[in-house]
Protein backbone atom coordinates (compact mmCIF):
# COMPACT_ATOMS: atom_id res chain seq x y z
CA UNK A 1 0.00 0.00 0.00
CA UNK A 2 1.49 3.60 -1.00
CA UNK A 3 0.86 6.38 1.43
CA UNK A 4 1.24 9.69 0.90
CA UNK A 5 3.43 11.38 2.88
CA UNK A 6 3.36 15.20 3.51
CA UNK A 7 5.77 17.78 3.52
CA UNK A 8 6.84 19.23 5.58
CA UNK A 9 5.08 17.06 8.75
CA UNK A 10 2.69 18.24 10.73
CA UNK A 11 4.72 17.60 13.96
CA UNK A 12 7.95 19.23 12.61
CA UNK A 13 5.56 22.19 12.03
CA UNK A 14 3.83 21.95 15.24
CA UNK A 15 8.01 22.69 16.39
CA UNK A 16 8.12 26.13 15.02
CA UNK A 17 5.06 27.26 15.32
CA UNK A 18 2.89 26.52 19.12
CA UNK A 19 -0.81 26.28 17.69
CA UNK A 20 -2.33 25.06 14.41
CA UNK A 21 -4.64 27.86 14.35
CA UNK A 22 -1.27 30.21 14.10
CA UNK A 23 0.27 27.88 11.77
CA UNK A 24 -2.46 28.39 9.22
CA UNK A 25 -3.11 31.74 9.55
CA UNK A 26 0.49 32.80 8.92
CA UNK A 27 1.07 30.35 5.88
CA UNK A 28 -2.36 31.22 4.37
CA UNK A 29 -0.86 35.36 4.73
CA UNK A 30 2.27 34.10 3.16
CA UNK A 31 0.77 32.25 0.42
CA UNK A 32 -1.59 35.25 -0.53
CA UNK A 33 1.59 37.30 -0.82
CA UNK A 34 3.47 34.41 -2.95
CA UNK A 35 0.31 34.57 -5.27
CA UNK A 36 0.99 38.56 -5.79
CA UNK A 37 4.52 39.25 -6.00
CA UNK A 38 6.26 38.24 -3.05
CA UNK A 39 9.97 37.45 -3.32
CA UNK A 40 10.57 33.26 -2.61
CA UNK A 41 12.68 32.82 0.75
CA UNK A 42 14.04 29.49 -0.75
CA UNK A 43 15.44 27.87 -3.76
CA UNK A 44 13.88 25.39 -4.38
CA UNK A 45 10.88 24.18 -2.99
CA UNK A 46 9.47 20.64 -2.81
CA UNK A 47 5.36 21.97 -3.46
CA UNK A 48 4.74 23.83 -6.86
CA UNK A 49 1.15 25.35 -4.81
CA UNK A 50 2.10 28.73 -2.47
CA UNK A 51 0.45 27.05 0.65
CA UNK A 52 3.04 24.27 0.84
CA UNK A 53 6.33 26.95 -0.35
CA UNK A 54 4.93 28.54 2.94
CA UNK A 55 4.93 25.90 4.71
CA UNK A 56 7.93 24.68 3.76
CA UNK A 57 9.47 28.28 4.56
CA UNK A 58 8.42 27.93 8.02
CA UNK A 59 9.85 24.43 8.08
CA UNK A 60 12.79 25.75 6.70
CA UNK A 61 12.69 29.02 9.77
CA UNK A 62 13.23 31.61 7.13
CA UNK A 63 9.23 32.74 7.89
CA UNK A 64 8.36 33.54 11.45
CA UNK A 65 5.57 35.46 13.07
CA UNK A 66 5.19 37.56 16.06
CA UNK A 67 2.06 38.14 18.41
CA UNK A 68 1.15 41.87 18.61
CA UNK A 69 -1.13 44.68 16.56
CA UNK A 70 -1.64 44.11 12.71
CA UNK A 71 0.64 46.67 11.04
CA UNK A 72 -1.74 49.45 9.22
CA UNK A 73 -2.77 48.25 5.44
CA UNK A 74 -2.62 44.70 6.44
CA UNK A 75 -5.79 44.32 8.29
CA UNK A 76 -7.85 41.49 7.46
CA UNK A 77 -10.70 41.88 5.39
């Protein structure tokens, strides 16, 4: 039986970032600005979709986030 296995893992994600609700929010905010014009943090990346390059820039720590106020302009919607 094949699996599917995902990159980066869950857990190893769960290491850099401390909740899943975090973890989402900053790679979907990443892969929004991937999608416009953003400048890649890596390489190479292992996913062709911006979700997993995000994901795989937090895996790699080159993407972090910090608790605090929304900078003005990047409110959400």
């Amino acid at each position: 039986m094949n699996e599917l296995m995902l990159y980066p893992s869950i857990d190893s994600l769960m290491t850099k970032i401390d909740s899943k609700y975090s973890l989402v929010s900053v790679a979907a905010k990443r892969a929004r600005k991937l999608q416009i014009d953003a400048k890649p943090q890596l390489d190479k990346y292992v996913s062709h979709k911006n979700v997993g390059k995000a994901l795989e820039e937090i895996h790699a720590d080159e993407l972090h986030y910090r608790l605090g106020e929304v900078p003005q302009g990047e409110e959400l919607e």
